[in-house]
C-alpha atoms as a PDB file:
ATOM      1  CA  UNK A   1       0.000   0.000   0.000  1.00  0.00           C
ATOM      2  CA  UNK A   2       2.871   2.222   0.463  1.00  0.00           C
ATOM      3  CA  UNK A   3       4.776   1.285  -3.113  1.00  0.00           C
ATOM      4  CA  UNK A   4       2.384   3.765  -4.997  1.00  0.00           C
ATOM      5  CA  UNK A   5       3.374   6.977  -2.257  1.00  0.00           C
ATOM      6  CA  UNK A   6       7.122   5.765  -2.053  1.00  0.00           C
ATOM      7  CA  UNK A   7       7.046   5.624  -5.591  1.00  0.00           C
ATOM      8  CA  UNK A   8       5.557   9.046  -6.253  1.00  0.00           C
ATOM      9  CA  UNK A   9       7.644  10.687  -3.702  1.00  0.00           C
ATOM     10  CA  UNK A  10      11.301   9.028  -6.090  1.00  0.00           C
ATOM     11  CA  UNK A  11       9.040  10.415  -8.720  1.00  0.00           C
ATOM     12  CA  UNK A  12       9.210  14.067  -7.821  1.00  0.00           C
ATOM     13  CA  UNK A  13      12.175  14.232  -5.159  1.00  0.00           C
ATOM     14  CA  UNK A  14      14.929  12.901  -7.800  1.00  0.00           C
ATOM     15  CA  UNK A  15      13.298  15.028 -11.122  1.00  0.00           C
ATOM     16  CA  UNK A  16      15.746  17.885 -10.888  1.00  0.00           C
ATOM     17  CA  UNK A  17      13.814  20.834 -12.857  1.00  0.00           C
ATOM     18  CA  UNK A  18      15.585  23.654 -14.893  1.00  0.00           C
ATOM     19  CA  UNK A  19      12.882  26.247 -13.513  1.00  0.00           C
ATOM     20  CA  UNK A  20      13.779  27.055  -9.929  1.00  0.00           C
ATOM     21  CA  UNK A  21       9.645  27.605  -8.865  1.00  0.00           C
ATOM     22  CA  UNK A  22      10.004  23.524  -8.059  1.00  0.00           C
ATOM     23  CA  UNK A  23       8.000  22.419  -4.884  1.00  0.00           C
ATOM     24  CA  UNK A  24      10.147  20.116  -3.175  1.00  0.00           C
ATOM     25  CA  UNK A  25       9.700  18.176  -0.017  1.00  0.00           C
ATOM     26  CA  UNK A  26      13.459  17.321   0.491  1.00  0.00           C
ATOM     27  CA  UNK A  27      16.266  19.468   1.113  1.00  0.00           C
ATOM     28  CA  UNK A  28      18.248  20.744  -1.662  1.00  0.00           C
ATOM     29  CA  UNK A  29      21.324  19.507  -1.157  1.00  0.00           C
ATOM     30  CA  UNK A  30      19.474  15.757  -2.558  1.00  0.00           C
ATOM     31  CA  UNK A  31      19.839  17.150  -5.736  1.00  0.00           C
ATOM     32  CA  UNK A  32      23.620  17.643  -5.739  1.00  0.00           C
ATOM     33  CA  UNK A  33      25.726  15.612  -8.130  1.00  0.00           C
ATOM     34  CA  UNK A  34      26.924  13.079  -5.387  1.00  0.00           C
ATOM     35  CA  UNK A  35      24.370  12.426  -3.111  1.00  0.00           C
ATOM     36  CA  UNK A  36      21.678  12.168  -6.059  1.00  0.00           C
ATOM     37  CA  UNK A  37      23.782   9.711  -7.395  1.00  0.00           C
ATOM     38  CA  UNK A  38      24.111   7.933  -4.212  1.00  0.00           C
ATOM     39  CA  UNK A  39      20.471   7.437  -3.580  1.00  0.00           C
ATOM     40  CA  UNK A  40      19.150   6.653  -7.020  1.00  0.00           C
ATOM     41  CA  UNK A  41      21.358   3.728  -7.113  1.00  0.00           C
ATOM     42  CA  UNK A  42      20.233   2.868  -3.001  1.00  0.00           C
ATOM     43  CA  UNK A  43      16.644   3.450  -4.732  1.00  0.00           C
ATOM     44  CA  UNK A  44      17.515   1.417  -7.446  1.00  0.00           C
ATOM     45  CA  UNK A  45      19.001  -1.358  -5.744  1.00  0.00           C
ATOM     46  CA  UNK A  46      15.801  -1.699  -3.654  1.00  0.00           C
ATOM     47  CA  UNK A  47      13.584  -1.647  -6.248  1.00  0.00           C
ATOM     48  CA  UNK A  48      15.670  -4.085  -8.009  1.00  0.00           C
ATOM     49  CA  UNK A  49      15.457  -6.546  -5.234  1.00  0.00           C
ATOM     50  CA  UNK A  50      11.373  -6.016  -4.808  1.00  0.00           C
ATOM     51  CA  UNK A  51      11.202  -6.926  -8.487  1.00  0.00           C
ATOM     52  CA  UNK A  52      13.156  -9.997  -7.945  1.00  0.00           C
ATOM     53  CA  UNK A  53      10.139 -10.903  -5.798  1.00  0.00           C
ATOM     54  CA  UNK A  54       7.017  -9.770  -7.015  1.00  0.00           C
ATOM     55  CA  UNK A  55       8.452  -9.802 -11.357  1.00  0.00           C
ATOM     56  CA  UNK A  56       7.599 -12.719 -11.520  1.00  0.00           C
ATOM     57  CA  UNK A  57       3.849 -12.426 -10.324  1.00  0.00           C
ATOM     58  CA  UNK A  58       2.894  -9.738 -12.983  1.00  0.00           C
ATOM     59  CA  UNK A  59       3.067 -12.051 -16.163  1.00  0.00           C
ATOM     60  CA  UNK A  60       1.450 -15.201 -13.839  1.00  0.00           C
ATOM     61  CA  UNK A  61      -0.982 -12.646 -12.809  1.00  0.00           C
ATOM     62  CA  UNK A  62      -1.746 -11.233 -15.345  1.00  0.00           C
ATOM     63  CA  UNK A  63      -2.094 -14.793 -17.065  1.00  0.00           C
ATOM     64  CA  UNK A  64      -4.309 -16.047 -14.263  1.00  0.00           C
ATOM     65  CA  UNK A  65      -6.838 -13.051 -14.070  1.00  0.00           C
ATOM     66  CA  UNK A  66      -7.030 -13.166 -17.716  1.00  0.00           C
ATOM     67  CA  UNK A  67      -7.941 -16.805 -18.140  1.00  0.00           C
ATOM     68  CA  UNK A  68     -10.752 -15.503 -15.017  1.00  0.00           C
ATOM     69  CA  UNK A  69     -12.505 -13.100 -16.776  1.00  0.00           C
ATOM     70  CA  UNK A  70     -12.991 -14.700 -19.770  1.00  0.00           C
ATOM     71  CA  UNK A  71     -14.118 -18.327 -17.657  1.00  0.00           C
ATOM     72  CA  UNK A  72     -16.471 -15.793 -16.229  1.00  0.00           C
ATOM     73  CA  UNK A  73     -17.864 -14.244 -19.166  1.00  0.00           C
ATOM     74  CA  UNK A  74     -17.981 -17.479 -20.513  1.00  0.00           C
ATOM     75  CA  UNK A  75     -20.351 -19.159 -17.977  1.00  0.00           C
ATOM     76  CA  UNK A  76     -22.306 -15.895 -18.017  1.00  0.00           C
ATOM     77  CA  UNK A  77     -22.974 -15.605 -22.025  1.00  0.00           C
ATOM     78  CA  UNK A  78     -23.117 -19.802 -22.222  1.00  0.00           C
ATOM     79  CA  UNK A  79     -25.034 -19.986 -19.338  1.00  0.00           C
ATOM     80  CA  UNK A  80     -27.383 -17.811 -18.772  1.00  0.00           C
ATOM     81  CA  UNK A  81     -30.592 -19.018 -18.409  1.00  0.00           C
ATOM     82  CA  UNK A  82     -29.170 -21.899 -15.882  1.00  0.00           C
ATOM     83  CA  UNK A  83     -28.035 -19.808 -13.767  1.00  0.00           C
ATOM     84  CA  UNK A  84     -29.742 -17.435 -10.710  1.00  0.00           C
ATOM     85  CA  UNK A  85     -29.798 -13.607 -11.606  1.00  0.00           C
ATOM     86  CA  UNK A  86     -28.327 -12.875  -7.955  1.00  0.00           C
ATOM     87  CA  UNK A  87     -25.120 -15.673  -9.088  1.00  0.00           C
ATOM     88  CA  UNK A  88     -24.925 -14.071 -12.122  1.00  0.00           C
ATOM     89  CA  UNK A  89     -24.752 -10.897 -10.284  1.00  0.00           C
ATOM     90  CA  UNK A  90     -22.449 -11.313  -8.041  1.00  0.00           C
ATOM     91  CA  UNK A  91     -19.949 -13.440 -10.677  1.00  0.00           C
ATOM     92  CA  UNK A  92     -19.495 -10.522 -12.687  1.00  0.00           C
ATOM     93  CA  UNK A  93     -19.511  -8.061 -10.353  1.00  0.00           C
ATOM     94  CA  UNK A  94     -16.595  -9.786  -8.518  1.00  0.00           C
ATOM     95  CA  UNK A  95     -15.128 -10.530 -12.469  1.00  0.00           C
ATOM     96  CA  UNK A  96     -14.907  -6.556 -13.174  1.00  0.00           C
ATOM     97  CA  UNK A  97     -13.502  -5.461  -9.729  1.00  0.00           C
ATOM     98  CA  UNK A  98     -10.714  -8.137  -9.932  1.00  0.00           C
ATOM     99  CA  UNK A  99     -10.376  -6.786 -14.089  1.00  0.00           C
ATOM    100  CA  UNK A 100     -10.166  -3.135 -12.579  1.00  0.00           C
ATOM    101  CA  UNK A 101      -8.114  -3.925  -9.625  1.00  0.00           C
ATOM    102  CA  UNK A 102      -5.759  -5.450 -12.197  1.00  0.00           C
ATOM    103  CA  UNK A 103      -6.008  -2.463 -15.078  1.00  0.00           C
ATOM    104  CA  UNK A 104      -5.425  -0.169 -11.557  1.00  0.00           C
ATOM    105  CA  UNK A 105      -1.957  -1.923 -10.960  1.00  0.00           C
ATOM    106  CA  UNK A 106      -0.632  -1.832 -14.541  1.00  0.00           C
ATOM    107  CA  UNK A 107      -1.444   1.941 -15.088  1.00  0.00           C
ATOM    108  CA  UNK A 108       0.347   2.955 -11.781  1.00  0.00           C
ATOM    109  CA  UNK A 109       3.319   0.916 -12.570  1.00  0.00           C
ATOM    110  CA  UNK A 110       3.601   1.949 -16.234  1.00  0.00           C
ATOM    111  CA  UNK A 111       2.887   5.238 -14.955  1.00  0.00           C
ATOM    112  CA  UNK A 112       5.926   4.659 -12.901  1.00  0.00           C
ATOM    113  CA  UNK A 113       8.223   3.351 -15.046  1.00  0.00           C
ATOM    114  CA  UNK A 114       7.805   6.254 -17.343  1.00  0.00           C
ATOM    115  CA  UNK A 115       8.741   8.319 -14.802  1.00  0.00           C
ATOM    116  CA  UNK A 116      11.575   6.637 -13.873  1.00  0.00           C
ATOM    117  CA  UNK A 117      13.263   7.094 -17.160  1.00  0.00           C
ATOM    118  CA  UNK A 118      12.192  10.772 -17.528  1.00  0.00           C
ATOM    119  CA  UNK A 119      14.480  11.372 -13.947  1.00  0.00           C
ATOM    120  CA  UNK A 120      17.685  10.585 -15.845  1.00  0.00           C
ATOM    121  CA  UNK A 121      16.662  12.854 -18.550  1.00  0.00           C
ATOM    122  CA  UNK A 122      15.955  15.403 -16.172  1.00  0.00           C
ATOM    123  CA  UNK A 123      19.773  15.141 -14.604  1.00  0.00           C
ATOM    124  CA  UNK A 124      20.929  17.496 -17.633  1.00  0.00           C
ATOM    125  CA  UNK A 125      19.840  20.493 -15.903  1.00  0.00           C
ATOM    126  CA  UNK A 126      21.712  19.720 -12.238  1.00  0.00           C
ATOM    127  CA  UNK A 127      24.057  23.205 -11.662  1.00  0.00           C
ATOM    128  CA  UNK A 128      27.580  21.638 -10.812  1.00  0.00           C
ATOM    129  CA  UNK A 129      29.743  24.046  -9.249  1.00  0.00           C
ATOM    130  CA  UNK A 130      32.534  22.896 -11.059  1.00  0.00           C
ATOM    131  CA  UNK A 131      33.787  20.807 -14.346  1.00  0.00           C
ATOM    132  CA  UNK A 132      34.392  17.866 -12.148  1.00  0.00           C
ATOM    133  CA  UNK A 133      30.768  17.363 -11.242  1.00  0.00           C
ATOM    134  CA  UNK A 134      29.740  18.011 -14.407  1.00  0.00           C
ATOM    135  CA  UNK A 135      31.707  15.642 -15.760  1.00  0.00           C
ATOM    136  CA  UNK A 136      30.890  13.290 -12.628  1.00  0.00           C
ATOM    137  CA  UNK A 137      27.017  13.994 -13.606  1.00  0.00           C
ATOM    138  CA  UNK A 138      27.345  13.168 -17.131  1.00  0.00           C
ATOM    139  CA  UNK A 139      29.368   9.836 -16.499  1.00  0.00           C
ATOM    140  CA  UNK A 140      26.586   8.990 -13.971  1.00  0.00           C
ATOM    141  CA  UNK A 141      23.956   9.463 -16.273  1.00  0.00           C
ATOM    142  CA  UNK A 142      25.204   7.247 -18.860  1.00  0.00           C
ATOM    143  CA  UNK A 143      25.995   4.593 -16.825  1.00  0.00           C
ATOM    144  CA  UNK A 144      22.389   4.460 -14.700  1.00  0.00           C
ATOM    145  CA  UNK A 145      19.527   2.622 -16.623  1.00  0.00           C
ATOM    146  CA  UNK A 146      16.004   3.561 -15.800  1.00  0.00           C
ATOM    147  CA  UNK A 147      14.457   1.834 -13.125  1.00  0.00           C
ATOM    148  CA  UNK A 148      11.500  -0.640 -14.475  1.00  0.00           C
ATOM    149  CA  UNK A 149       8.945  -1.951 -13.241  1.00  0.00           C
ATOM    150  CA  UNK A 150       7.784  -5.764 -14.035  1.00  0.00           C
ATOM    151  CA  UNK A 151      10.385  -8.926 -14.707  1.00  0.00           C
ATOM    152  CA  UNK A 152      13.495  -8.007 -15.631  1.00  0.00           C
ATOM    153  CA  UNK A 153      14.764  -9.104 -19.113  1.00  0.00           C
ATOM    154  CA  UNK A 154      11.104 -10.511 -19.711  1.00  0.00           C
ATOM    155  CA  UNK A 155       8.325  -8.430 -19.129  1.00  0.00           C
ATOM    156  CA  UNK A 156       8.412  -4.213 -18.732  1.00  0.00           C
ATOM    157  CA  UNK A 157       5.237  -2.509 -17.680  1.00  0.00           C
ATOM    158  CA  UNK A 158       5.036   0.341 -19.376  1.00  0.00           C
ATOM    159  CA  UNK A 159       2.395   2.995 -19.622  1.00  0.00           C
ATOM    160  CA  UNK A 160       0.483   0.908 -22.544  1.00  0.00           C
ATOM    161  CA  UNK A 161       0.353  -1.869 -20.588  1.00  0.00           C
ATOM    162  CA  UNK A 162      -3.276  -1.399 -19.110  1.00  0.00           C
ATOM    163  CA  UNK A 163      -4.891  -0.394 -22.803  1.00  0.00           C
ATOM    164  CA  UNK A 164      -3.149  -3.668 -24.084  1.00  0.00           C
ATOM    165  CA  UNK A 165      -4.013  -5.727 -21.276  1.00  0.00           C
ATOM    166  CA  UNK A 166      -7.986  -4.308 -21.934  1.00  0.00           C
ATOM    167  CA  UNK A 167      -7.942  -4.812 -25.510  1.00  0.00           C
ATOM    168  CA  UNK A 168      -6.398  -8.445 -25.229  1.00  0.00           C
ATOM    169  CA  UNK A 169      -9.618  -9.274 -23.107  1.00  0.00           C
ATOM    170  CA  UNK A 170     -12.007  -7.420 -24.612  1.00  0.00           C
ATOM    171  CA  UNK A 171     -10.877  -9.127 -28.101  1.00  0.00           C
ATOM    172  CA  UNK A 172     -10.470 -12.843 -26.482  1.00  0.00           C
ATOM    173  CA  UNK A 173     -14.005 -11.981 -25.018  1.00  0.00           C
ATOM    174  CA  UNK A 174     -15.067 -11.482 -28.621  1.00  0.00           C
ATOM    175  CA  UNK A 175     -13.635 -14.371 -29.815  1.00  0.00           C
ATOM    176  CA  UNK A 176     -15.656 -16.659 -27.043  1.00  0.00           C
ATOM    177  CA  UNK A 177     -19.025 -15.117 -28.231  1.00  0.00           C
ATOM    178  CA  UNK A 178     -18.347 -15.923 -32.079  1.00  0.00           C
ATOM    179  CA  UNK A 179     -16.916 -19.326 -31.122  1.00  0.00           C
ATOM    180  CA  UNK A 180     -19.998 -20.044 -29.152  1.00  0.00           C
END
């Protein structure tokens, strides 16, 4: 419950901004060349090891709930008149909040990911004090990859993800109700 406000506070903490009317809720020495450095790679470490943990759920998830909706929608279009109106009722109304818990999960963490990459494009506009950290800041930036969210290597969750997961279903659901 806390990933979403942890994540929005990395969001807008590490986003250095070239206009200086930024609201921040950190000091301003965060946003030095070292110590930014510093903590986006503690940040990204951590994240890194979450993902380890809960990567591979998104694709099984996503998979599983899937496969749910359209075993509901199934039984509901193929089974209509066998079935209560109150079942019936409750089936898909416990179908769409798991479909909209799921489409709720995918947009935050796309939303997140695209975010994450638009931090390191933000570093351009740090003020070193001297060459060094602007070299130091450049170097930095190159080597740092955007933090993302999903299973590494396999499966990304961008800010798509959540109109492609919807479309997949809504066209597998069409493909049920032409089959049948």
């Amino acid at each position: 419950m806390i990933l979403p406000f942890l994540i929005k506070f990395v969001e807008k903490e590490f986003k250095v901004s070239n206009s200086n009317n930024q609201n921040y809720i950190s000091i301003s020495k965060l946003r030095t060349p070292f110590i930014l450095s510093r903590e986006y790679r503690k940040v990204e470490i951590n994240i890194k090891a979450v993902m380890e943990i809960l990567g591979p759920m998104f694709p099984v998830g996503q998979g599983l709930i899937g496969h749910l909706g359209i075993m509901v929608n199934f039984v509901a279009v193929r089974h209509w008149n066998d079935i209560s109106l109150q079942s019936i009722v409750v089936i898909l109304l416990a179908s769409i909040s798991i479909q909209l818990c799921w489409v709720t999960v995918l947009s935050i963490a796309g939303n997140a990911t695209g975010h994450f990459g638009e931090i390191l494009i933000s570093w351009k506009y740090i003020k070193a004090r001297n060459v060094f950290e602007s070299r130091y800041m450049k170097k930095v930036r190159k080597s740092c990859k955007p933090i993302v969210i999903g299973l590494d290597g396999y499966y990304k969750i961008k800010r798509i993800s959540a109109c492609k997961y919807l479309n997949g279903f809504a066209r597998s659901t069409f493909r049920l109700l032409l089959t049948i």
